[in-house]
C-alpha atoms as a PDB file:
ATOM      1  CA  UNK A   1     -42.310 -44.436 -80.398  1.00  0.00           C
ATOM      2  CA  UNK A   2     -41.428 -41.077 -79.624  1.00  0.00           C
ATOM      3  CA  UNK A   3     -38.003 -39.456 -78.868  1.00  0.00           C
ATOM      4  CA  UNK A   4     -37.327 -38.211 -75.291  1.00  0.00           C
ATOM      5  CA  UNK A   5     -34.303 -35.702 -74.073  1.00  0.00           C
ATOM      6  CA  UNK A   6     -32.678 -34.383 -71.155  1.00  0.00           C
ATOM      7  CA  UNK A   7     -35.202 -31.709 -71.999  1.00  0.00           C
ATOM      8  CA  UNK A   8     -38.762 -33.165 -71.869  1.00  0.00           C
ATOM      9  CA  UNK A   9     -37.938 -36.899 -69.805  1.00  0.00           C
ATOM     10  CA  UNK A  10     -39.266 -36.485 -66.458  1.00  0.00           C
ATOM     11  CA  UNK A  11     -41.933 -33.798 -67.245  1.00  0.00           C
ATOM     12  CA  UNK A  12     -43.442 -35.840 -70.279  1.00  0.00           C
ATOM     13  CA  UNK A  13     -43.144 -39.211 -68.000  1.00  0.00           C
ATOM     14  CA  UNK A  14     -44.895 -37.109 -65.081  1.00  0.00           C
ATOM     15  CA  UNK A  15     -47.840 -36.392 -67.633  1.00  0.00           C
ATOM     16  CA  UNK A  16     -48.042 -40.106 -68.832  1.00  0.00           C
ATOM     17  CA  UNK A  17     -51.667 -41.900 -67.334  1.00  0.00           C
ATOM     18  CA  UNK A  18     -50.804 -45.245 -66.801  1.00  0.00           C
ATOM     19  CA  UNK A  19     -47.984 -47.416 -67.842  1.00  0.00           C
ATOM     20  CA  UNK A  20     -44.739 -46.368 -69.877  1.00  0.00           C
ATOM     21  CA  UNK A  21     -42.194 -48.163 -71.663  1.00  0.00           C
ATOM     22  CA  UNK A  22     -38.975 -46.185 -71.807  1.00  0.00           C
ATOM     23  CA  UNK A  23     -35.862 -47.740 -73.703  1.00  0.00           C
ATOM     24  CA  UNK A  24     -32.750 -46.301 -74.198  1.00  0.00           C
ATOM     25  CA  UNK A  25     -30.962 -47.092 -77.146  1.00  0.00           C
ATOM     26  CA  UNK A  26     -28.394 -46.013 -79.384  1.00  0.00           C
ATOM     27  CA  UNK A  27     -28.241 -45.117 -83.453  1.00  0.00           C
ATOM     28  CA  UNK A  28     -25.649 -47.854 -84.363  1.00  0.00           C
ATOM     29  CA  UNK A  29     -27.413 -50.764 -82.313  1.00  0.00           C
ATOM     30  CA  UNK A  30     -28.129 -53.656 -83.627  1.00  0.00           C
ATOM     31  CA  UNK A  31     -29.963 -55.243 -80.482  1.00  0.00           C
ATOM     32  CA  UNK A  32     -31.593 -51.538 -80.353  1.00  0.00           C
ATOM     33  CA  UNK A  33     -33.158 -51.397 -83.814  1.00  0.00           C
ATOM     34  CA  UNK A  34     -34.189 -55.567 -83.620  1.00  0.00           C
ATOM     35  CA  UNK A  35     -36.035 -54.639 -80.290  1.00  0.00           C
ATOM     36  CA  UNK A  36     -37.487 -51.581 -81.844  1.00  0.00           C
ATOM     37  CA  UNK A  37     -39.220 -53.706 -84.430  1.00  0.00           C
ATOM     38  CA  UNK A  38     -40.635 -56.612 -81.850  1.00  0.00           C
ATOM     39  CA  UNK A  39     -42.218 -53.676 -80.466  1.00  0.00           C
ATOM     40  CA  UNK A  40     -43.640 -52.008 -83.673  1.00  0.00           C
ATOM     41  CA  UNK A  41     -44.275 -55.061 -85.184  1.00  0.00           C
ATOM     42  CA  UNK A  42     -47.398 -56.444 -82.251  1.00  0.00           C
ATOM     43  CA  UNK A  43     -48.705 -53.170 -81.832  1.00  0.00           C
ATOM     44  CA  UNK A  44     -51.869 -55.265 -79.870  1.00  0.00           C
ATOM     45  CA  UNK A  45     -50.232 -56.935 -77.230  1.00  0.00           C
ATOM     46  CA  UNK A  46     -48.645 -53.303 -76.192  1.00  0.00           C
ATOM     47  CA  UNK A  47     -51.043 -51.508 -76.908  1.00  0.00           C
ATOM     48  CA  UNK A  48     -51.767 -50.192 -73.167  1.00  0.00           C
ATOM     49  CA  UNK A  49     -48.112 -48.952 -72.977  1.00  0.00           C
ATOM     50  CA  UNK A  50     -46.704 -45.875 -73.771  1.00  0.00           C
ATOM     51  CA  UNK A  51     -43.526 -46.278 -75.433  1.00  0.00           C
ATOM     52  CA  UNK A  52     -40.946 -43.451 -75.587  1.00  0.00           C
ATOM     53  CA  UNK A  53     -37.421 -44.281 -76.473  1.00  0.00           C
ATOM     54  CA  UNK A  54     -33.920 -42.075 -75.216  1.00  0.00           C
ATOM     55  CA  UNK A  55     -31.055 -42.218 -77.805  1.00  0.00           C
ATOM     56  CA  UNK A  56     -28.526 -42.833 -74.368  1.00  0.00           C
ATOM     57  CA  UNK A  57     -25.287 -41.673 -77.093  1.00  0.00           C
ATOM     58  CA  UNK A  58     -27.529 -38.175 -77.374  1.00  0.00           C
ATOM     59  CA  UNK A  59     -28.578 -38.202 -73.543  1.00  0.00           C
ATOM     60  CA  UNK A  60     -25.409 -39.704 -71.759  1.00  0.00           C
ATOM     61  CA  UNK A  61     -26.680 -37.347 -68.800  1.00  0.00           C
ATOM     62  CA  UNK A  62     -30.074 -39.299 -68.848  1.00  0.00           C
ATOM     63  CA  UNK A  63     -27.911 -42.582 -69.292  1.00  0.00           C
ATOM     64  CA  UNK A  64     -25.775 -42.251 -66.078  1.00  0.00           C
ATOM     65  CA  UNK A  65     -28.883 -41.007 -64.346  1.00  0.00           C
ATOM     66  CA  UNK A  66     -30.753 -44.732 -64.879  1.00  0.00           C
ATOM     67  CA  UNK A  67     -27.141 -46.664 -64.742  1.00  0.00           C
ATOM     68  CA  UNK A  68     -27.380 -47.493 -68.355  1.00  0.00           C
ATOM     69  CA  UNK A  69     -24.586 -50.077 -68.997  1.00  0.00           C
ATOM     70  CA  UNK A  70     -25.898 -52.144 -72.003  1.00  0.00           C
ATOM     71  CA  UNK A  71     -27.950 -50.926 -74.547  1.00  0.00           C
ATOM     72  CA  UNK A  72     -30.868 -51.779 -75.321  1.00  0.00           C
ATOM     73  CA  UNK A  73     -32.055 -50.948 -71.673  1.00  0.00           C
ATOM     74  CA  UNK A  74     -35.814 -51.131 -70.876  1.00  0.00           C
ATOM     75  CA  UNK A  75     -37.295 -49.001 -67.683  1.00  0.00           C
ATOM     76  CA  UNK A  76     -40.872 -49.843 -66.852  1.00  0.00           C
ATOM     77  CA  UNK A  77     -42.520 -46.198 -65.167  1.00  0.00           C
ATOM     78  CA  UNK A  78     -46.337 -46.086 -63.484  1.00  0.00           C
ATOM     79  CA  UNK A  79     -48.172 -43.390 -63.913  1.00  0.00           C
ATOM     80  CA  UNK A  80     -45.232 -40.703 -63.958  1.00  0.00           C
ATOM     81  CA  UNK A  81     -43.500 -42.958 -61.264  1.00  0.00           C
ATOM     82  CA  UNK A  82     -40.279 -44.907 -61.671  1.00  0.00           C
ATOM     83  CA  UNK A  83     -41.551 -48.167 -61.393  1.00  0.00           C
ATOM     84  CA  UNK A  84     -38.940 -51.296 -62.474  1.00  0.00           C
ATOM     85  CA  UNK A  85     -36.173 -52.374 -65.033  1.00  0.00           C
ATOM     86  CA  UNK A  86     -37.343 -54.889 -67.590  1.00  0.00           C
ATOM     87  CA  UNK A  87     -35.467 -57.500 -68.405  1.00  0.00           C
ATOM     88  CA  UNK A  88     -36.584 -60.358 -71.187  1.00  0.00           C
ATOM     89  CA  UNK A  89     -35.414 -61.592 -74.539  1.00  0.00           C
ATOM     90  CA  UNK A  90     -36.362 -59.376 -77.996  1.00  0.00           C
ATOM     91  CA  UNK A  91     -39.157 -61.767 -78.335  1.00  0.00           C
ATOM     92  CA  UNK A  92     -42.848 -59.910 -78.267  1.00  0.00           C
ATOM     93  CA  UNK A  93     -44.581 -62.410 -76.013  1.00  0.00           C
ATOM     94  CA  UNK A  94     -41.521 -62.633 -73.332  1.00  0.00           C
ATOM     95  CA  UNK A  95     -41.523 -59.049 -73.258  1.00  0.00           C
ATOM     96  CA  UNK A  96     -44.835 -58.332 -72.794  1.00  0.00           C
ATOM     97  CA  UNK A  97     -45.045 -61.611 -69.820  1.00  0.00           C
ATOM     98  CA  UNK A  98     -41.726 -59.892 -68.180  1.00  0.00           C
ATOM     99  CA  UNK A  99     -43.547 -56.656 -67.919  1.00  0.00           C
ATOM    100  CA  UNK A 100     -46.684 -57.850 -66.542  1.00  0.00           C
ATOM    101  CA  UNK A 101     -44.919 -60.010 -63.367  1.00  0.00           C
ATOM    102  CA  UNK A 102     -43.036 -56.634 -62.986  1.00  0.00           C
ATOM    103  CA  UNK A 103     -46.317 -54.804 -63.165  1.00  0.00           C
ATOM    104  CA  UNK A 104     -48.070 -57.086 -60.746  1.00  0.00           C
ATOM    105  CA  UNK A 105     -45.224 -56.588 -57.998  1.00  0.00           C
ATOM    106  CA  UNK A 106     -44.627 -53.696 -55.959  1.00  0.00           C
ATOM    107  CA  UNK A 107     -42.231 -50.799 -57.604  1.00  0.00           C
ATOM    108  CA  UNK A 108     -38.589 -50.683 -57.153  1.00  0.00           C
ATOM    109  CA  UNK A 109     -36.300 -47.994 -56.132  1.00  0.00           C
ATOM    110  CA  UNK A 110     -35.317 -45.678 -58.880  1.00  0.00           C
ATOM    111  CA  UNK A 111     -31.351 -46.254 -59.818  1.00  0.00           C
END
């Protein structure tokens, strides 16, 4: 997963082809570092998403910017493009449905 900053988010995220997987999350969370490994640990069924992850106690400019107000936070973008927030249990399977209905329905407005 790599690390995003203030720095690098919205020009790496304009460069992404395709469907990214931004989470924000913070060094001493729990919730963070459980989701973290769902995701690492069924590399197949996200395989088509680019993951990037924002440490929002690093980046609390980037963290006001998407209205972070619980950590982990998960921000689906489309081809550079703010596209939804993702909500679903840590579960691999539930993640990866709650993304695709997201996916399949038009984009929201950016926070």
């Amino acid at each position: 997963m790599r690390q995003l900053t203030a720095f690098d988010f919205h020009h790496t995220l304009d460069q992404v082809e395709g469907v990214a997987l931004v989470i924000f999350t913070a060094t001493a969370c729990g919730a963070c570092r459980r989701l973290r490994s769902v995701l690492e640990g069924a590399p197949a069924l996200f395989s088509d998403l680019h993951l990037f992850e924002v440490d929002a106690g690093h980046e609390p400019g980037l963290a006001a910017e998407f209205e972070v107000f619980h950590l982990p936070s998960l921000y689906l973008f489309v081809d550079g493009h703010y596209h939804a927030q993702l909500h679903a249990e840590p579960v691999a399977t539930q993640l990866r449905q709650a993304a695709d209905r997201l996916l399949a329905a038009p984009a929201q407005e950016a926070p």
